[in-house]
C-alpha atoms as a PDB file:
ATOM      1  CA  UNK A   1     138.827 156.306  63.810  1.00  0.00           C
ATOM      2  CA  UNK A   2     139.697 155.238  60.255  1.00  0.00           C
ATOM      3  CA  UNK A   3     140.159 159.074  58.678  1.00  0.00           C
ATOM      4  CA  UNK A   4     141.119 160.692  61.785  1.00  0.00           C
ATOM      5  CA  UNK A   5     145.190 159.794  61.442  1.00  0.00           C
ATOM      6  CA  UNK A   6     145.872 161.665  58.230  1.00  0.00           C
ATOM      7  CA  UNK A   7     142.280 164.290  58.032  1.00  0.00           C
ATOM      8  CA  UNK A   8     141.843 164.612  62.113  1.00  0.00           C
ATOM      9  CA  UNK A   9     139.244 165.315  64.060  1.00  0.00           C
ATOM     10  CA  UNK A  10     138.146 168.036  63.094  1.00  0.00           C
ATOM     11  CA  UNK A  11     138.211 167.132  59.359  1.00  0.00           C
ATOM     12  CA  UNK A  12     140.414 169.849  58.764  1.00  0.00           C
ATOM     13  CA  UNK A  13     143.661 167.388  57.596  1.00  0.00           C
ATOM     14  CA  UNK A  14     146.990 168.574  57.831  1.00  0.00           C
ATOM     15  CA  UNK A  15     148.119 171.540  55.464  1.00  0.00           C
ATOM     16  CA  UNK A  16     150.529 170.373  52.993  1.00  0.00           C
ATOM     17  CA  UNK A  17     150.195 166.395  53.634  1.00  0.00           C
ATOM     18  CA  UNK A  18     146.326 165.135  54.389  1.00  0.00           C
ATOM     19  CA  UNK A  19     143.701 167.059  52.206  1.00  0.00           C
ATOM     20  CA  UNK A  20     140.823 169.098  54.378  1.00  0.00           C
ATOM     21  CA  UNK A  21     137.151 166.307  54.513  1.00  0.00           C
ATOM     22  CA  UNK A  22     135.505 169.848  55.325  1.00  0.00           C
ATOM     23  CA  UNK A  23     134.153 171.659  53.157  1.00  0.00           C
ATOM     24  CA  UNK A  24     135.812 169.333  50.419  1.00  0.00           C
ATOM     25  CA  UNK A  25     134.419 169.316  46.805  1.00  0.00           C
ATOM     26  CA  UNK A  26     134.760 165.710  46.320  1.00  0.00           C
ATOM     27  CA  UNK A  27     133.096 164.922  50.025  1.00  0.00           C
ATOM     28  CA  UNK A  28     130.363 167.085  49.277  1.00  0.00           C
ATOM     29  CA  UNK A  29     130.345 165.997  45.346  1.00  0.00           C
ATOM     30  CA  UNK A  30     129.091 162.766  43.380  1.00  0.00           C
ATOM     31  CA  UNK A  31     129.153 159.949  46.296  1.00  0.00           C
ATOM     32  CA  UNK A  32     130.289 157.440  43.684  1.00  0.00           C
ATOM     33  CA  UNK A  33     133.489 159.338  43.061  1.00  0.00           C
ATOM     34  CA  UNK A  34     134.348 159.465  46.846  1.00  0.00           C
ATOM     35  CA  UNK A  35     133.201 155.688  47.657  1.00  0.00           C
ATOM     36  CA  UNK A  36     135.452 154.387  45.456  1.00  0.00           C
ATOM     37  CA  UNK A  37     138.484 156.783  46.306  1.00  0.00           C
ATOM     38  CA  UNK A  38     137.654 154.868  49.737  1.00  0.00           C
ATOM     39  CA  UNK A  39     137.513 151.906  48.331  1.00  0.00           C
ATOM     40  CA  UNK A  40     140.864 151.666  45.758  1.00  0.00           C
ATOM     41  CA  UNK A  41     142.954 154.195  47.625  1.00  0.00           C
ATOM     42  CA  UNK A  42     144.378 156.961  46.265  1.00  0.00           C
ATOM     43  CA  UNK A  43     148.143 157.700  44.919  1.00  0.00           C
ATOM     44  CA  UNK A  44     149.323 160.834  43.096  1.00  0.00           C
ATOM     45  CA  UNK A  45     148.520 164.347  42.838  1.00  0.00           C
ATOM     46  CA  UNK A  46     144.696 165.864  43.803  1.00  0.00           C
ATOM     47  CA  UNK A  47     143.820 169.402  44.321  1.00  0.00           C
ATOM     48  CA  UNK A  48     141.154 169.810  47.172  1.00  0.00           C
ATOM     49  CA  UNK A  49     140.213 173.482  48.302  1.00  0.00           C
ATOM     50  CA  UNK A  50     142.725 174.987  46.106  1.00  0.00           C
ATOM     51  CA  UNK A  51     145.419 173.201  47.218  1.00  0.00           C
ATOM     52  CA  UNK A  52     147.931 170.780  45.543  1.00  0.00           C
ATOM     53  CA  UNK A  53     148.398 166.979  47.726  1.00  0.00           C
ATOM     54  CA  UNK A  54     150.462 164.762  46.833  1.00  0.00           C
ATOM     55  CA  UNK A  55     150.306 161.433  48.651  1.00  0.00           C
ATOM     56  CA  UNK A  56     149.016 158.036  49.377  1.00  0.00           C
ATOM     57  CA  UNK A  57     145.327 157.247  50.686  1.00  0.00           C
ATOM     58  CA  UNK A  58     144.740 153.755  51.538  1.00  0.00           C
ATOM     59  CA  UNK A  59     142.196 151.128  50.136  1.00  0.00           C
ATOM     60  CA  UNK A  60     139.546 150.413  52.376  1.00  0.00           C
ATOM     61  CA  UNK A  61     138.253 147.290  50.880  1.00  0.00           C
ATOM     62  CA  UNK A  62     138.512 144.918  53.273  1.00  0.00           C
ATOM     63  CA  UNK A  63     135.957 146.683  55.043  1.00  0.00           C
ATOM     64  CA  UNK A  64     131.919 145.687  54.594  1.00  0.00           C
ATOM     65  CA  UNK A  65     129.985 147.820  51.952  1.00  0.00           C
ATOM     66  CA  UNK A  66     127.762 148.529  55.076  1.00  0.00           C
ATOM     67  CA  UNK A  67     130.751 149.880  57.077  1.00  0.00           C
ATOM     68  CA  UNK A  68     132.145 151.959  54.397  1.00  0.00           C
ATOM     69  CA  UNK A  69     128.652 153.758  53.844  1.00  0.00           C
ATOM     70  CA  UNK A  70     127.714 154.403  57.401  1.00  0.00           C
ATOM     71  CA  UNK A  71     131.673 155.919  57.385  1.00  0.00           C
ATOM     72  CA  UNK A  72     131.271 157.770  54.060  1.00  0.00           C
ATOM     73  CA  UNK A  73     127.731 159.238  54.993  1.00  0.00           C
ATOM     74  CA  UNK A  74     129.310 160.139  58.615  1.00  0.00           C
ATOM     75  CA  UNK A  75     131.893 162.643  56.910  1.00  0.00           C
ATOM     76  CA  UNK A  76     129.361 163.952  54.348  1.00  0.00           C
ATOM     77  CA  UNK A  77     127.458 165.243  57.238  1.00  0.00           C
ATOM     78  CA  UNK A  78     129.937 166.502  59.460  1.00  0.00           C
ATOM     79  CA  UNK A  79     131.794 169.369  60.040  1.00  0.00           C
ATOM     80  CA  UNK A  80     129.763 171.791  58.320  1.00  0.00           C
ATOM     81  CA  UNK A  81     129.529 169.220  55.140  1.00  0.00           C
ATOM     82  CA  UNK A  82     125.662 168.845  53.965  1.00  0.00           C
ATOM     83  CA  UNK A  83     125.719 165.706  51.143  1.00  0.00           C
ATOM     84  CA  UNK A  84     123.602 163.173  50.783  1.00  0.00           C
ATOM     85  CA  UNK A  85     124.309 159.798  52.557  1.00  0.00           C
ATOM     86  CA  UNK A  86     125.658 156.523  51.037  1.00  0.00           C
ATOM     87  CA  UNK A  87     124.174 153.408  50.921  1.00  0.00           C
ATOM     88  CA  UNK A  88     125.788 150.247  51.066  1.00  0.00           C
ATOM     89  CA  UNK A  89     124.557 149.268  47.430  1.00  0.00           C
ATOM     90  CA  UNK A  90     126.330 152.692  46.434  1.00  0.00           C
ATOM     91  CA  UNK A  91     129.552 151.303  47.629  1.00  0.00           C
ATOM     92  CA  UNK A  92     129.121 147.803  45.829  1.00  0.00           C
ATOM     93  CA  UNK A  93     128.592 149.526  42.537  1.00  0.00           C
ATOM     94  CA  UNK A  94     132.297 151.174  42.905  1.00  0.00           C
ATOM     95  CA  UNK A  95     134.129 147.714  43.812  1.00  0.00           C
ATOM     96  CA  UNK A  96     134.639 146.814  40.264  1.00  0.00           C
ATOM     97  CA  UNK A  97     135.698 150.448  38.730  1.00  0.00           C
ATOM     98  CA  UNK A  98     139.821 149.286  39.009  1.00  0.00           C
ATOM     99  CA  UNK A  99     141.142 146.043  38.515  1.00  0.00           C
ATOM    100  CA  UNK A 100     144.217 146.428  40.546  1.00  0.00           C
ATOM    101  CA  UNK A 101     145.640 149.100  43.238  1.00  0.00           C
ATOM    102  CA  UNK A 102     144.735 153.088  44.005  1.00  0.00           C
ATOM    103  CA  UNK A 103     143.337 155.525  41.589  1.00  0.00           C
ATOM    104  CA  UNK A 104     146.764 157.376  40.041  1.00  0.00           C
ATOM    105  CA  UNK A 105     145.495 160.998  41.215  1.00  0.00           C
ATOM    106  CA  UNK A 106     143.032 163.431  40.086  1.00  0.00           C
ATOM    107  CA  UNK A 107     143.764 162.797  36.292  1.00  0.00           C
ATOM    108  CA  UNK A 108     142.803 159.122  36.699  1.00  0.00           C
ATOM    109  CA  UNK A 109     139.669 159.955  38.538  1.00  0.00           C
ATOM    110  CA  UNK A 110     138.879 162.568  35.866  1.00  0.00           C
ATOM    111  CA  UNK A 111     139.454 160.505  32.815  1.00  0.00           C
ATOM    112  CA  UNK A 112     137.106 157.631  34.484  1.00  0.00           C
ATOM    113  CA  UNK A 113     134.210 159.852  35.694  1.00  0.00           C
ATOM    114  CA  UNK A 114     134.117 162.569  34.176  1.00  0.00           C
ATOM    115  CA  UNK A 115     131.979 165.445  34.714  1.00  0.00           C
ATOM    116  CA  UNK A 116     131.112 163.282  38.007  1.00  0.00           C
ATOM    117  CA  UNK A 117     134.286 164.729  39.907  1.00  0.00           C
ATOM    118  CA  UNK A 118     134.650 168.801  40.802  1.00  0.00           C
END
């Protein structure tokens, strides 16, 4: 119920405005990376599956580290996605990696990580 507004059901998103959760590289990449996209939000350009999006993910912070894992795990195991699950502690670690507001698209997350993000 949280992703399904902007990636849908089917994790598929909507071409052009929500990126694709299947088959994504940064679902099925480094879980810290995608925990705390989850957790800050996400502004700005990204390029998932070849293609360019350019919009706003929320921050999911207000919710438990123990909901956000049993959520992040659930979409790297669905819809054909095969990545290792997320534990609660995972989620923790990535509550302190912004003081304030969304990661500013891929080039934020890429200068922070590194060679942790596809």
């Amino acid at each position: 119920t949280r992703c399904a507004a902007c990636h849908q059901a089917t994790g598929k998103g909507i071409p052009g405005a929500f990126p694709p959760l299947a088959g994504s590289e940064w679902v099925n990449g480094d879980s810290e990376v995608m925990a705390s996209i989850v957790v800050h939000g996400l502004s700005g350009e990204i390029e998932v599956s070849g293609q360019t999006f350019k919009g706003a993910m929320p921050s999911f912070s207000k919710l438990k580290n123990e909901e956000l894992a049993a959520i992040l795990t659930y979409v790297r195991g669905s819809w054909g996605n095969s990545a290792s699950e997320v534990t609660a502690a995972q989620v923790e670690a990535t509550r302190d990696d912004l003081e304030n507001g969304a990661w500013k698209g891929e080039k934020a997350l890429r200068d922070f990580f590194g060679a942790k993000t596809p």
